[in-house]
N, C-alpha and C. Protein backbone atom coordinates (compact mmCIF):
# COMPACT_ATOMS: atom_id res chain seq x y z
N UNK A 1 105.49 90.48 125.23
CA UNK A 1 104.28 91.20 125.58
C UNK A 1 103.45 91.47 124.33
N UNK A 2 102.12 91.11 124.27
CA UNK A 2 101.13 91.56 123.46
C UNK A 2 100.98 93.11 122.88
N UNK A 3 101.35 93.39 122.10
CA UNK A 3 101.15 94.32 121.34
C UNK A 3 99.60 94.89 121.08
N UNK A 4 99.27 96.63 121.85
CA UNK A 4 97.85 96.79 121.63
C UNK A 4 97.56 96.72 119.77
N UNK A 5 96.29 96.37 119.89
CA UNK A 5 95.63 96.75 118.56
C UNK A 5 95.71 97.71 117.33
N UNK A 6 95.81 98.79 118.27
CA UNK A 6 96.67 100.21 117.58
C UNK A 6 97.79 100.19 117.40
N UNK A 7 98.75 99.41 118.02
CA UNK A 7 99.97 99.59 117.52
C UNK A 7 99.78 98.43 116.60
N UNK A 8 98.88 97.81 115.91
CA UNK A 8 99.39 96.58 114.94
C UNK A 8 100.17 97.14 113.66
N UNK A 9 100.61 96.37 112.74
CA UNK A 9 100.10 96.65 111.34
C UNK A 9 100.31 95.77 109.81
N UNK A 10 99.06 96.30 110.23
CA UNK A 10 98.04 95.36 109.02
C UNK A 10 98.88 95.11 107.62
N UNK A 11 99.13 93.93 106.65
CA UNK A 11 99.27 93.98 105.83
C UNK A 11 98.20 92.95 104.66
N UNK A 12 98.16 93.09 103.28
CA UNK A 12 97.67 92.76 102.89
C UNK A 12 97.74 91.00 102.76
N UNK A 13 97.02 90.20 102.65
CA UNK A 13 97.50 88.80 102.66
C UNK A 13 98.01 88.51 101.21
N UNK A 14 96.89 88.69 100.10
CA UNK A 14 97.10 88.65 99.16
C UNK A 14 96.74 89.93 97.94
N UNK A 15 97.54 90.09 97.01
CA UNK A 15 96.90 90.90 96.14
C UNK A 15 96.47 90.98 94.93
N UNK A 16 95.57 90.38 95.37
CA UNK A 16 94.87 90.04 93.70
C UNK A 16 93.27 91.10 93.95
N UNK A 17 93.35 92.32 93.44
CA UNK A 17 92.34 93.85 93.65
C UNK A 17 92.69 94.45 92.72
N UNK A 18 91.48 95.09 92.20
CA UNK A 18 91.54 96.00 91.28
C UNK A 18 90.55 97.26 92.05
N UNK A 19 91.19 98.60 91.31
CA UNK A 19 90.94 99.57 92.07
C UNK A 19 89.78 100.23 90.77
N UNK A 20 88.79 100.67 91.33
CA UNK A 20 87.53 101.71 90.40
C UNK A 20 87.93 102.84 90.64
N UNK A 21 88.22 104.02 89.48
CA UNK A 21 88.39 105.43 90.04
C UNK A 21 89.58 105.64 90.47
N UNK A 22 89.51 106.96 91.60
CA UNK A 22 90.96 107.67 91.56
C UNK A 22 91.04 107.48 92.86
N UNK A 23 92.62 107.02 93.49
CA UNK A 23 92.80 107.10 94.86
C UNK A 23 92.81 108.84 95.19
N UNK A 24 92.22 108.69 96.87
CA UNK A 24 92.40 108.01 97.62
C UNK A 24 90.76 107.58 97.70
N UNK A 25 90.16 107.96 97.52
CA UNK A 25 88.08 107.93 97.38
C UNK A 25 88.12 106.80 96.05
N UNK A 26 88.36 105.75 96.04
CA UNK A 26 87.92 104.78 94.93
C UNK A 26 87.37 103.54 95.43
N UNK A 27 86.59 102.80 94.43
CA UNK A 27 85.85 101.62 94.87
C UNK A 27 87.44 100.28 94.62
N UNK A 28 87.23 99.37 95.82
CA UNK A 28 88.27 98.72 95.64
C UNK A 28 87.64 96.77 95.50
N UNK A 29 87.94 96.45 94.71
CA UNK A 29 86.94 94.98 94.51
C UNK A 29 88.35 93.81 95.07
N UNK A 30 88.34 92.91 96.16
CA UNK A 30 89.24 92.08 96.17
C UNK A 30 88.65 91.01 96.12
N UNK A 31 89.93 89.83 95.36
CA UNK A 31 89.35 88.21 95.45
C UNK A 31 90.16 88.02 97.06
N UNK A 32 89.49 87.00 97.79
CA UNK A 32 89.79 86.62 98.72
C UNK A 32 89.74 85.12 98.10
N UNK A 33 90.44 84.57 99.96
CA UNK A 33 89.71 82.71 99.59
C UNK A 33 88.79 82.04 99.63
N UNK A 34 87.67 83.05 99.69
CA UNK A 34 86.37 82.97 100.05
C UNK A 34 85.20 83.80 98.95
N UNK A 35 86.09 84.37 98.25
CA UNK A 35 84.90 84.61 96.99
C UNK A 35 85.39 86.52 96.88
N UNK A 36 84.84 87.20 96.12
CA UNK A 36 84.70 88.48 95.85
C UNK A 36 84.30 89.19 97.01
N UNK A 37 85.09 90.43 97.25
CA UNK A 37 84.66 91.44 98.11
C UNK A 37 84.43 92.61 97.65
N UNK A 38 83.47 93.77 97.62
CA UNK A 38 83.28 94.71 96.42
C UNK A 38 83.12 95.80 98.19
N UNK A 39 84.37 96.73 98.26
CA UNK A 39 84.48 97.35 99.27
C UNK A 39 83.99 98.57 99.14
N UNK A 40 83.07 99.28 99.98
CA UNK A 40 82.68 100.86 99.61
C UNK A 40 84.00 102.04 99.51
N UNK A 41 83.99 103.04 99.69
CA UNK A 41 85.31 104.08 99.97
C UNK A 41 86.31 104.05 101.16
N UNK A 42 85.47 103.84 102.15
CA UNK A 42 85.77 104.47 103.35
C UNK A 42 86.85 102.98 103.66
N UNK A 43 86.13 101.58 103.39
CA UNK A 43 86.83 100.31 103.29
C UNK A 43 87.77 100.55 102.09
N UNK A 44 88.03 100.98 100.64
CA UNK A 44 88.78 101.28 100.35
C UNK A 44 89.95 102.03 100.34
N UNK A 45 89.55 102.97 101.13
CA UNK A 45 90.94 103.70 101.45
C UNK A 45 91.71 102.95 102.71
N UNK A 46 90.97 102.32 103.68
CA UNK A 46 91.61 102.02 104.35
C UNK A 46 92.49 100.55 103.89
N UNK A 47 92.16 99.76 102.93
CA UNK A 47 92.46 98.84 102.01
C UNK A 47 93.93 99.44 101.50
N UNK A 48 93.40 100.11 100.98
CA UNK A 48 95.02 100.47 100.38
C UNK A 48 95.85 101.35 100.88
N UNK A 49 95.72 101.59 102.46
CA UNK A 49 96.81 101.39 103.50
C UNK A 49 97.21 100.39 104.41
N UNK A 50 97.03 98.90 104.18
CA UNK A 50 97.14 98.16 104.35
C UNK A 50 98.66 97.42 103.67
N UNK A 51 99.47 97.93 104.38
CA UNK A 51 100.78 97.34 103.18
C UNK A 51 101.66 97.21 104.25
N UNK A 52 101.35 97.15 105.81
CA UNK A 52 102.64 96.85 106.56
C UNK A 52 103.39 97.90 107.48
N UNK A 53 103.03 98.64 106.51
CA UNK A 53 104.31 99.94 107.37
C UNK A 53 102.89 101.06 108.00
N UNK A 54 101.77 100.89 107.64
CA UNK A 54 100.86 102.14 108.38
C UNK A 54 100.58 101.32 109.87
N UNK A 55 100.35 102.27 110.89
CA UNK A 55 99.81 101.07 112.45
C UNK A 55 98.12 101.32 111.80
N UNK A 56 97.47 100.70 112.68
CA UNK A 56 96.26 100.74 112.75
C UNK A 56 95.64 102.34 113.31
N UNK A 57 96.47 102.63 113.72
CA UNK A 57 96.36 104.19 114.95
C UNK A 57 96.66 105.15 113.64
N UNK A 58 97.33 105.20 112.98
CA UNK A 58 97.78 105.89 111.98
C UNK A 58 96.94 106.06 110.73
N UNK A 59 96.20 104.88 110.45
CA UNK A 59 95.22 104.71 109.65
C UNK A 59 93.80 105.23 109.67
N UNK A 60 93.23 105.24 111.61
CA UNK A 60 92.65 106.10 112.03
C UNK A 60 92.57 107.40 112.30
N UNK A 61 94.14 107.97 111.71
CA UNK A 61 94.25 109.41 111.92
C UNK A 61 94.23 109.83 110.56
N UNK A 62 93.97 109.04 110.30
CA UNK A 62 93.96 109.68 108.32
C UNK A 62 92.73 109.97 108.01
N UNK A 63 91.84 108.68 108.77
CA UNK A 63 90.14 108.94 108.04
C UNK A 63 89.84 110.03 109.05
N UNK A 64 90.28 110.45 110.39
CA UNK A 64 89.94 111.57 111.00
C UNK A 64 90.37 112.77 110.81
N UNK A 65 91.24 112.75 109.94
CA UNK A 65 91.55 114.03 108.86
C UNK A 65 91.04 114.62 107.82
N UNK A 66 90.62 113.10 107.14
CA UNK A 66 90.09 113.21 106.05
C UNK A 66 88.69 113.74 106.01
N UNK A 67 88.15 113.33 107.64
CA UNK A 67 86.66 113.54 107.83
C UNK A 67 86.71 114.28 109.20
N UNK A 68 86.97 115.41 109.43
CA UNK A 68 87.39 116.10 110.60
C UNK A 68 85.85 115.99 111.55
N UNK A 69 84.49 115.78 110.94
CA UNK A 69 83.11 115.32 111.89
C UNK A 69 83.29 114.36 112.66
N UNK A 70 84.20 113.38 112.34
CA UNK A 70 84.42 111.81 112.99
C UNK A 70 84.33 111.69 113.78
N UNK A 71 83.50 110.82 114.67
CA UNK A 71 84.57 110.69 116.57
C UNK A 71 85.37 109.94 116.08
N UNK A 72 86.53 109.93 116.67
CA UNK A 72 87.47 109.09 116.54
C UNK A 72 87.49 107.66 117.55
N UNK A 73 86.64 107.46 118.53
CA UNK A 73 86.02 106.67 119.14
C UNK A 73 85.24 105.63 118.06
N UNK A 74 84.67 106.24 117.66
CA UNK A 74 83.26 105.22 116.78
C UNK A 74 84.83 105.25 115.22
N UNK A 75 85.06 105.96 114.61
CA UNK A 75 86.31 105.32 113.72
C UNK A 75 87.13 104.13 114.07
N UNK A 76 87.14 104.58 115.77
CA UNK A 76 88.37 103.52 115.94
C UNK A 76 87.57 102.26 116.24
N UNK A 77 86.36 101.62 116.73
CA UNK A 77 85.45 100.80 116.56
C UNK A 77 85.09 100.13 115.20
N UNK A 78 85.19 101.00 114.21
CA UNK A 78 84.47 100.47 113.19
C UNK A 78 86.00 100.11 112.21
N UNK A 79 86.93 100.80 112.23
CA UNK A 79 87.80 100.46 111.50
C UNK A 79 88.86 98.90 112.71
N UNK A 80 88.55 98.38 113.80
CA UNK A 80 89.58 97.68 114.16
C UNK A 80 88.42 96.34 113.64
N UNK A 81 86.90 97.09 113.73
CA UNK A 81 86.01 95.76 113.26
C UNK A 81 86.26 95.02 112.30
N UNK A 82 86.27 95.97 111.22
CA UNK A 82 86.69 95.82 109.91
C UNK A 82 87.57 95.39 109.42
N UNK A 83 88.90 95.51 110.48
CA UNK A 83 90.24 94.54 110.23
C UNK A 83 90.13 93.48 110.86
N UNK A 84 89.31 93.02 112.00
CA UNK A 84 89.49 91.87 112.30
C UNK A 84 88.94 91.00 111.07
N UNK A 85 87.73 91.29 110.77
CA UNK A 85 87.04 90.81 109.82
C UNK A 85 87.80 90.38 108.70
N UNK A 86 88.27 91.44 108.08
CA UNK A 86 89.12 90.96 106.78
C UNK A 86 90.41 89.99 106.98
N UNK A 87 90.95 89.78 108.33
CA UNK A 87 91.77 89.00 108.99
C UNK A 87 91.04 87.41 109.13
N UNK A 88 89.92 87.70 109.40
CA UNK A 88 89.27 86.62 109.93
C UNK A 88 88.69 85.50 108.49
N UNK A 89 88.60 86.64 107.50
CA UNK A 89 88.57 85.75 106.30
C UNK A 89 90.05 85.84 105.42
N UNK A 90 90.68 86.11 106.30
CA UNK A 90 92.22 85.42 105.59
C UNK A 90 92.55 86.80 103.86
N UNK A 91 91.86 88.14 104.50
CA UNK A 91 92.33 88.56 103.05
C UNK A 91 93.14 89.64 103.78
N UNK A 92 94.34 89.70 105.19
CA UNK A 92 95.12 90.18 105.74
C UNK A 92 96.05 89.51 107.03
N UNK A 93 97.05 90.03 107.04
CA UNK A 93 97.77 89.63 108.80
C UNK A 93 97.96 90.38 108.94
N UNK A 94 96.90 90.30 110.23
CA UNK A 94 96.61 91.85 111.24
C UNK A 94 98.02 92.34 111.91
N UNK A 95 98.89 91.86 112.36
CA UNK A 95 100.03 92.37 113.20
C UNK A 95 101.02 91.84 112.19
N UNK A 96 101.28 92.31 111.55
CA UNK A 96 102.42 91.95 110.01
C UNK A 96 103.77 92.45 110.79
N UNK A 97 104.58 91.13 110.48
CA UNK A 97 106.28 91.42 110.75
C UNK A 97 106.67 90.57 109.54
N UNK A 98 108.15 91.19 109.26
CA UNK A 98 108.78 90.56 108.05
C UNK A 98 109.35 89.59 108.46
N UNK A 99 109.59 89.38 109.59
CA UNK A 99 110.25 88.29 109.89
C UNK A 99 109.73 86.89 110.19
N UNK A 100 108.51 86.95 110.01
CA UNK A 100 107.57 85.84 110.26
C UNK A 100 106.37 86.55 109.32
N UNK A 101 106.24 86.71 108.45
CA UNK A 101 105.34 87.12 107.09
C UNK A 101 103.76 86.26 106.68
N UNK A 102 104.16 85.13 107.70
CA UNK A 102 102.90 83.99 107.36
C UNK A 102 102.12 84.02 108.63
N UNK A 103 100.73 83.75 108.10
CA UNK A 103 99.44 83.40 109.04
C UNK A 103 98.72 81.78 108.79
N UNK A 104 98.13 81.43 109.87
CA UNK A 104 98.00 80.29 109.38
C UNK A 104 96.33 80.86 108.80
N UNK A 105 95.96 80.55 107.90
CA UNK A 105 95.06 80.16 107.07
C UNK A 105 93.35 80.09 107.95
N UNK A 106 92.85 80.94 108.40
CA UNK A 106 91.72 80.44 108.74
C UNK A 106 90.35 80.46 108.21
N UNK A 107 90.20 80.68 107.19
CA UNK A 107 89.50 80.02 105.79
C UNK A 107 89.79 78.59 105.60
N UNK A 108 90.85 78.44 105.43
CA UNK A 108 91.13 77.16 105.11
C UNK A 108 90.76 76.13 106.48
N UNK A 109 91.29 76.47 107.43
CA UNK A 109 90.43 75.60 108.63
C UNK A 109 89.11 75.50 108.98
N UNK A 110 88.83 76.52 108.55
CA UNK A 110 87.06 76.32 109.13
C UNK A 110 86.66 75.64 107.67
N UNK A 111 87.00 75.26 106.41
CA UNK A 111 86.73 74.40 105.77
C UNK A 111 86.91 73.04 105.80
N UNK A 112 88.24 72.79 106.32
CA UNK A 112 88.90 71.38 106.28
C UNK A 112 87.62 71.00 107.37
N UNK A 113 87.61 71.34 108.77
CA UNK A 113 86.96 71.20 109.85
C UNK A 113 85.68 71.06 109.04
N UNK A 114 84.96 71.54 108.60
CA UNK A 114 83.19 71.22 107.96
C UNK A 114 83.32 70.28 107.28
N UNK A 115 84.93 70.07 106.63
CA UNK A 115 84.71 68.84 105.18
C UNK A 115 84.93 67.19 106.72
N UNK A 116 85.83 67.40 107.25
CA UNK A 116 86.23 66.55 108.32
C UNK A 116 84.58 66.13 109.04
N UNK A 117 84.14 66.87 109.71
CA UNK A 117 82.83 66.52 110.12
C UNK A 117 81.82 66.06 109.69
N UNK A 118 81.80 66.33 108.42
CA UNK A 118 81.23 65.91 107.40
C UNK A 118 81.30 64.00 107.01
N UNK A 119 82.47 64.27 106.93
CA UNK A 119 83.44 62.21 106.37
C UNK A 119 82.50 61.81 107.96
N UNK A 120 82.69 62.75 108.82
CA UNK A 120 82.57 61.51 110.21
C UNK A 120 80.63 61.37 110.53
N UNK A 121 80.10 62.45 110.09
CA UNK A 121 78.78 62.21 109.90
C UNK A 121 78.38 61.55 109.12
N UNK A 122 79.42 60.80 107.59
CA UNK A 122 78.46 59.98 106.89
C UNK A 122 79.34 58.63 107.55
N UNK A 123 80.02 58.63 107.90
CA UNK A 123 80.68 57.03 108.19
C UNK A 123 79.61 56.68 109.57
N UNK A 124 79.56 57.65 110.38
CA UNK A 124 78.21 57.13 111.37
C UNK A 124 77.05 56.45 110.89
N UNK A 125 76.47 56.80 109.36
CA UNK A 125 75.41 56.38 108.75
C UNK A 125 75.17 54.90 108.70
């Protein structure tokens, strides 16, 4: 059975980041496989709970602590956005188990696929 969203948890794909300032409010800059990401706070803190063992639900109860104004509605919108996203450029695996630790790469496919289409658009020429 599919596991909801909230119960995922997120781990980092790779870690190559350097942190600006003092946790938990610091600017967090990561290389991805896709170039530099220069994350504001709110993406930084949630960045560096990204290690596996926080759920996604848990992560949302932190910034709604941290920011007791929050809806936790519009948090929980903007922070599952935000992980798909960083999933989607391959700089996390959104539902992290140790026992299967790998994602397949989808950076790397939506490249091969443009370079592939590419060979077959000039051999048509």
């Amino acid at each position: 059975m599919k596991r909801s969203i909230l119960e995922m948890t997120p781990m980092r794909l790779l870690d190559f980041w350097k942190v600006k300032g003092k946790p938990p409010f610091c600017i967090v800059t990561v290389l991805g496989l896709s170039g530099f990401y220069d994350l504001d706070e709110i993406s930084s803190f949630i960045w560096l709970h990204l290690d596996g063992s926080h759920t996604i639900d848990s992560i949302i109860a932190k910034i709604c602590n941290k920011f007791p104004d929050a809806k936790r509605e519009q948090v929980k919108r903007d922070v599952t956005s935000l992980l798909k996203r960083f999933d989607e450029d391959d700089l996390i695996i959104l539902d992290y188990n140790s026992l299967h630790p790998y994602k397949k790469l989808k950076t790397y496919q939506r490249k091969n696929n443009h370079a592939t289409r590419r060979r077959q658009n000039e051999a048509k020429k």
